[in-house]
Protein backbone atom coordinates (compact mmCIF):
# COMPACT_ATOMS: atom_id res chain seq x y z
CA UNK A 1 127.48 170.47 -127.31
CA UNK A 2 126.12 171.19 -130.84
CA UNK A 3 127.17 168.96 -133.67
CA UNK A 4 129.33 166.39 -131.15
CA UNK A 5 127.87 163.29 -132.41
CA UNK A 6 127.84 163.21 -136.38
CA UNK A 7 125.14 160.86 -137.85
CA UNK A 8 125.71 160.22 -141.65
CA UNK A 9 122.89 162.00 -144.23
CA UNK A 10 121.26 158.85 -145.53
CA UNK A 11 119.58 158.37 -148.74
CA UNK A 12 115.55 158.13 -148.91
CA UNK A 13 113.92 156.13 -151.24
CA UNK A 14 111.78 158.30 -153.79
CA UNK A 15 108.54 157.46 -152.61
CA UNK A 16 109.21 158.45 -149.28
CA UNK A 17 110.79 161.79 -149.83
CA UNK A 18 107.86 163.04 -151.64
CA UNK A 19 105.22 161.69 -148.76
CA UNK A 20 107.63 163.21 -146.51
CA UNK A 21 108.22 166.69 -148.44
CA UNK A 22 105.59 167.34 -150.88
CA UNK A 23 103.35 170.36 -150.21
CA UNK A 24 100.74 169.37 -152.86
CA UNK A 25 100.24 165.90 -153.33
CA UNK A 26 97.36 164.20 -152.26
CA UNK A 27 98.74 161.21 -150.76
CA UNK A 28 101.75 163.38 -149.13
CA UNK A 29 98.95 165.45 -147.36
CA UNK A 30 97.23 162.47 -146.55
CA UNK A 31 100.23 160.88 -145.38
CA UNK A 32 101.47 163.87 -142.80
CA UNK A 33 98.08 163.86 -141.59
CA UNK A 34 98.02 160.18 -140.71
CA UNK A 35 101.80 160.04 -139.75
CA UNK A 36 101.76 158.71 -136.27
CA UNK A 37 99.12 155.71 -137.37
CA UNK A 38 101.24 155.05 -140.24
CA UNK A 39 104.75 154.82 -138.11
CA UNK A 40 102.54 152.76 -135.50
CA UNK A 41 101.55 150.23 -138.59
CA UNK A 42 105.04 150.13 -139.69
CA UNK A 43 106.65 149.76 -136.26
CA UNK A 44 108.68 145.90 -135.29
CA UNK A 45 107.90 147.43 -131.60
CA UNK A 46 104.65 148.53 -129.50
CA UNK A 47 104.76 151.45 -127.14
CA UNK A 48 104.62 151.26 -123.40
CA UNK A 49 103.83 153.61 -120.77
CA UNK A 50 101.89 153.56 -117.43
CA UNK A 51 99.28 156.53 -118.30
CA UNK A 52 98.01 158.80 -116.09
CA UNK A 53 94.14 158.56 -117.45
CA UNK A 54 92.55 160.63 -114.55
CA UNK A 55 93.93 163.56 -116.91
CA UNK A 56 94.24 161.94 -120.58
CA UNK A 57 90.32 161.33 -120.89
CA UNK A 58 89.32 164.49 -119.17
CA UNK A 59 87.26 165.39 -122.62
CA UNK A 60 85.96 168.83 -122.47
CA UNK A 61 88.21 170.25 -119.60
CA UNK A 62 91.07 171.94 -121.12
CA UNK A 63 93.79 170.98 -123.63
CA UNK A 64 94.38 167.35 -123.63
CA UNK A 65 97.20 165.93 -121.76
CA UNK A 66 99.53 163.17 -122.01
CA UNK A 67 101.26 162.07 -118.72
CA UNK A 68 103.19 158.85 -118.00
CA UNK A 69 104.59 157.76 -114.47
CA UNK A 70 107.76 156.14 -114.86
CA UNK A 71 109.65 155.20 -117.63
CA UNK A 72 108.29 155.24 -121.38
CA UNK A 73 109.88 152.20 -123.20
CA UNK A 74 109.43 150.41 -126.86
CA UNK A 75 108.71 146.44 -126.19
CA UNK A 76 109.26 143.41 -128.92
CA UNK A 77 106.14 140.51 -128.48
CA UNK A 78 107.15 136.91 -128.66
CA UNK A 79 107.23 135.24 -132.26
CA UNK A 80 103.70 133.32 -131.80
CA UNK A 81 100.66 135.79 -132.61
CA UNK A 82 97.89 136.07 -129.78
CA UNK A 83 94.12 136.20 -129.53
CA UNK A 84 94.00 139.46 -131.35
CA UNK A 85 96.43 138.11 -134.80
CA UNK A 86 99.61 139.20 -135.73
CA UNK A 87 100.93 142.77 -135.08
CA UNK A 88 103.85 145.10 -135.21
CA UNK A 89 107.22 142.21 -135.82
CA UNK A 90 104.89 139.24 -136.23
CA UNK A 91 103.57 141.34 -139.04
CA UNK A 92 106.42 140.59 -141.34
CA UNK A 93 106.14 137.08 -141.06
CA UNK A 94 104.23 137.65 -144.21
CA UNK A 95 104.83 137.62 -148.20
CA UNK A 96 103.61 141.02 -149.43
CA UNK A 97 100.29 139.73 -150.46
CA UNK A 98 99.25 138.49 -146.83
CA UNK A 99 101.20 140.94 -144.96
CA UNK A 100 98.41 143.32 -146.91
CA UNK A 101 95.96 141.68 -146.11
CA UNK A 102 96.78 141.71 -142.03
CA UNK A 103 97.40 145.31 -142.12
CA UNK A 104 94.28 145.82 -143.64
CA UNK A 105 92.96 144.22 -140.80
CA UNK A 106 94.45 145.91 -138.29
CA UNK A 107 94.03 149.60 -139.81
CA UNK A 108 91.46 149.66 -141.97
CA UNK A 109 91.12 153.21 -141.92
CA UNK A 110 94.47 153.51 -143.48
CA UNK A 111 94.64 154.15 -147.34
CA UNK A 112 96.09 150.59 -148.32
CA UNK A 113 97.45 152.00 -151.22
CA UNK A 114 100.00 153.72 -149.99
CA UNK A 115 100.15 150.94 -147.26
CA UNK A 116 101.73 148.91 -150.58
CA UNK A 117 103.81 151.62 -151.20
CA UNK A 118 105.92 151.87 -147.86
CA UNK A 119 105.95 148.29 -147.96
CA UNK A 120 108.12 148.58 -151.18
CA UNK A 121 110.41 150.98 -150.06
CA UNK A 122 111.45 148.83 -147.24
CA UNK A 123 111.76 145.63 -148.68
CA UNK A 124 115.78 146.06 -148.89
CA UNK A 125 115.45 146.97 -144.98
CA UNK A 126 117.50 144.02 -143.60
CA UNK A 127 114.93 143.91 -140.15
CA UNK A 128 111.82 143.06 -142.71
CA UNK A 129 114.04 140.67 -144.98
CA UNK A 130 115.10 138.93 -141.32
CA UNK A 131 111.91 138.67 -140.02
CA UNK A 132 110.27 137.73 -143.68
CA UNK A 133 112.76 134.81 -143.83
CA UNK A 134 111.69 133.74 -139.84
CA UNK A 135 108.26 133.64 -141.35
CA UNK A 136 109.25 131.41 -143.71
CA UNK A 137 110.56 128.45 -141.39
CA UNK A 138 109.28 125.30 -140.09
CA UNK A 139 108.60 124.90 -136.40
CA UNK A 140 108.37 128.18 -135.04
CA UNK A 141 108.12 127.36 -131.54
CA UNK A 142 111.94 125.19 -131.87
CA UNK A 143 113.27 129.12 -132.75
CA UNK A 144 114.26 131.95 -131.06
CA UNK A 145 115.81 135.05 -132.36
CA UNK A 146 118.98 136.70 -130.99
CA UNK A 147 118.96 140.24 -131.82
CA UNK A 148 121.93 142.48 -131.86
CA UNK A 149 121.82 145.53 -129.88
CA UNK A 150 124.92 147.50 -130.63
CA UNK A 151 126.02 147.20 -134.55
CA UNK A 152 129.32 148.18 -135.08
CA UNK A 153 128.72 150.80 -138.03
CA UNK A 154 130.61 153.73 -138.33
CA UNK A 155 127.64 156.63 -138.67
CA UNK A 156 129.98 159.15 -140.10
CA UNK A 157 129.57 157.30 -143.77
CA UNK A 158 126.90 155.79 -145.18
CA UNK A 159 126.82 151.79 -144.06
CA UNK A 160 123.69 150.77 -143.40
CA UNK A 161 123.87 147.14 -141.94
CA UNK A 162 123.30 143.64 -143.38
CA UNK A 163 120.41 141.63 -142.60
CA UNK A 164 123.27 139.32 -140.86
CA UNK A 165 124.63 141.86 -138.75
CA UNK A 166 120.93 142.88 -137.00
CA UNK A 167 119.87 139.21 -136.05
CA UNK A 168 120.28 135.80 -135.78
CA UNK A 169 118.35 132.58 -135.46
CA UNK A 170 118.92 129.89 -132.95
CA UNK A 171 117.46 126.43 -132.73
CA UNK A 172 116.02 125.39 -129.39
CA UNK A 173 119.28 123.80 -127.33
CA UNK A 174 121.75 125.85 -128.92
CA UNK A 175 124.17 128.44 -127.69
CA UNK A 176 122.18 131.06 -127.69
CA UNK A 177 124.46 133.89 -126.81
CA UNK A 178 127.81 133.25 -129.27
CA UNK A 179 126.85 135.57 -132.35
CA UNK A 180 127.03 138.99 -130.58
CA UNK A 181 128.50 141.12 -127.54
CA UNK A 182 125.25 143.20 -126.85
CA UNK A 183 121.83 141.21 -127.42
CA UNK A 184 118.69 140.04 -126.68
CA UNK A 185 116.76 137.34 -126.85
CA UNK A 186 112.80 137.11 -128.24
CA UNK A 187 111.14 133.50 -128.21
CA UNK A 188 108.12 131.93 -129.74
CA UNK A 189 106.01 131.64 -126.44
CA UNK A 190 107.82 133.68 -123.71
CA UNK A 191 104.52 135.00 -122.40
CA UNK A 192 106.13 138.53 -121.54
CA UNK A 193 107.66 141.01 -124.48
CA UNK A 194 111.25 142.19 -124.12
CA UNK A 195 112.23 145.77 -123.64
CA UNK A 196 114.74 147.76 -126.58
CA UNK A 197 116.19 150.58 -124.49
CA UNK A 198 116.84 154.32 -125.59
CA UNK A 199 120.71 153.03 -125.66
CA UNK A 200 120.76 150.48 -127.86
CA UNK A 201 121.30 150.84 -131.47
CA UNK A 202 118.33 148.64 -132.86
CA UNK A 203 116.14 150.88 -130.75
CA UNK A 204 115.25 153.96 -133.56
CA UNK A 205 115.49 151.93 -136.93
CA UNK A 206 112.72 149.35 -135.05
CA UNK A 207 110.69 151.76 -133.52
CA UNK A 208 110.45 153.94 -136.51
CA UNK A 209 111.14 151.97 -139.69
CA UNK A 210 109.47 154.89 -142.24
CA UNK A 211 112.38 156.89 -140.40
CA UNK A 212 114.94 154.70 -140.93
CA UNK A 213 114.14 152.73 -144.06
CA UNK A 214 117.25 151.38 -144.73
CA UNK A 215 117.61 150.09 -141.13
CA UNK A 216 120.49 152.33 -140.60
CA UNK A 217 121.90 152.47 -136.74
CA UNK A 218 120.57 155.30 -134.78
CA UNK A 219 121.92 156.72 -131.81
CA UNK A 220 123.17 154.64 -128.95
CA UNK A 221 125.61 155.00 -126.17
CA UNK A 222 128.72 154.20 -128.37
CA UNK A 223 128.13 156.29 -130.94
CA UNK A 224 131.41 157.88 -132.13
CA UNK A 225 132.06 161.68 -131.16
CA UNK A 226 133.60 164.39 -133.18
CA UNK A 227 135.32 165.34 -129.62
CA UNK A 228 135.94 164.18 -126.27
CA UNK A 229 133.48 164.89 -124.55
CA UNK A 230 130.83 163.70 -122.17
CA UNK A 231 128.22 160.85 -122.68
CA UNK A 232 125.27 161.72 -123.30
CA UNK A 233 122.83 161.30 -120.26
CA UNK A 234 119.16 161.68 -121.86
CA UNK A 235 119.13 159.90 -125.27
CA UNK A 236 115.50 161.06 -125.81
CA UNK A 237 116.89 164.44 -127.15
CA UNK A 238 120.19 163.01 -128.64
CA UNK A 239 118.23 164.75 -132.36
CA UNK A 240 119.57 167.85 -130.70
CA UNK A 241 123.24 167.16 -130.78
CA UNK A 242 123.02 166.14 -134.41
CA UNK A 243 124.43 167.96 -137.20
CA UNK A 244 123.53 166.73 -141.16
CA UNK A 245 124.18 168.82 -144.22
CA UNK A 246 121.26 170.98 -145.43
CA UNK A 247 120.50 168.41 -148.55
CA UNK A 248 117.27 168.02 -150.38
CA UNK A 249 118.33 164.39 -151.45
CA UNK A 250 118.87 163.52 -147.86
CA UNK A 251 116.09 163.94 -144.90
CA UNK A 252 116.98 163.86 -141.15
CA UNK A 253 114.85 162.07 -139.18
CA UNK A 254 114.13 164.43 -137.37
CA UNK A 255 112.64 166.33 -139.94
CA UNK A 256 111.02 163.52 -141.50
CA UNK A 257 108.91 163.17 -138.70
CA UNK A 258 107.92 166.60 -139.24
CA UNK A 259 109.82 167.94 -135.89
């Protein structure tokens, strides 16, 4: 099943490619070594998984270990901030300046230099202009946001969506559900986050924005084959049955994340 699904090389803003490929510079090396805090800063979603800790904080006992019961799952919080300020989506809310200044908060261990810097290189992502423009509104708690979960772009050419095609916003008392076939719905106050599956389309460029900085679709269970053949049944190693031209200018995902 090599090479059945065919996901388009896509195009990776300067700045990125050399903190994702340099061998030498200083804020490259920085950068790899920090990678997972800097995808978590970047992320619209937050991780969930019931962890085993009888194992995971067993300091001192043997090689660490990570294990989950059940399903491991990316969630969306509601649009109003809690106790703890604004995180992950609520995040870019913001203007640049003030976004800054929240991330700060929330990592300040992280160079906020090149914090700045990945914040330019996605400000054409059309999930941070959405979400920018919901910050921007009057009477949050009157909104919620529909967003789409299967974007009809054709990955074998380079179409990364528009900001209209990702999300929409509704008014309280409105029909909610008549802008697209596969959504979901996030509101100011829910009190519970909602869950992006491994299926959906929104669920990569969301969960790892550095990876996908131009919000491009990643895989999901409609994604066009080469062939006939099969679905796919465990979309957590769908990287394998990728196939992208051996290009300098363009950097798989998987080997931006340093896979």
């Amino acid at each position: 099943m090599q090479g059945k699904v065919n996901l388009v090389n896509t195009p990776v803003p300067d700045d990125l490619q050399r903190l994702f490929t340099s061998q030498t510079d200083r804020d490259a090396l920085y950068f790899g070594k920090n990678i997972r805090y800097f995808n978590s800063q970047f992320s619209f979603t937050s991780f969930g998984a019931t962890v085993d800790h009888r194992v995971a904080t067993a300091v001192g006992t043997g090689v660490y270990t990570f294990k989950v019961h059940g399903q491991i799952y990316h969630r969306l919080d509601q649009l109003r901030s809690g106790k703890d300020g604004p995180r992950h989506m609520q995040l870019y809310f913001y203007d640049t300046d003030e976004t800054l200044s929240q991330r700060r908060k929330r990592s300040p261990h992280l160079d906020s230099g090149l914090i700045r810097t990945i914040l330019r290189t996605l400000e054409n992502n059309p999930y941070v202009r959405f979400f920018r423009s919901v910050g921007q509104m009057q009477y949050l708690d009157e909104l919620k946001i529909e967003l789409n979960t299967s974007i009809s772009v054709d990955q074998r050419r380079y179409n990364a969506p528009a900001m209209d095609q990702v999300a929409a916003i509704w008014q309280d008392g409105s029909d909610e559900r008549n802008k697209f076939k596969r959504s979901i719905m996030v509101y100011p106050n829910s009190g519970h986050p909602e869950f992006i599956r491994a299926y959906h389309g929104c669920y990569d460029p969301l969960a790892y924005p550095i990876l996908y900085p131009g919000g491009e679709t990643g895989w999901e269970d409609k994604s066009i084959l080469l062939e006939e053949i099969p679905i796919i049944r465990f979309p957590r190693i769908r990287r394998k049955y990728t196939k992208r031209k051996n290009d300098e200018s363009h950097i798989a995902p998987s080997k931006r994340a340093r896979k």
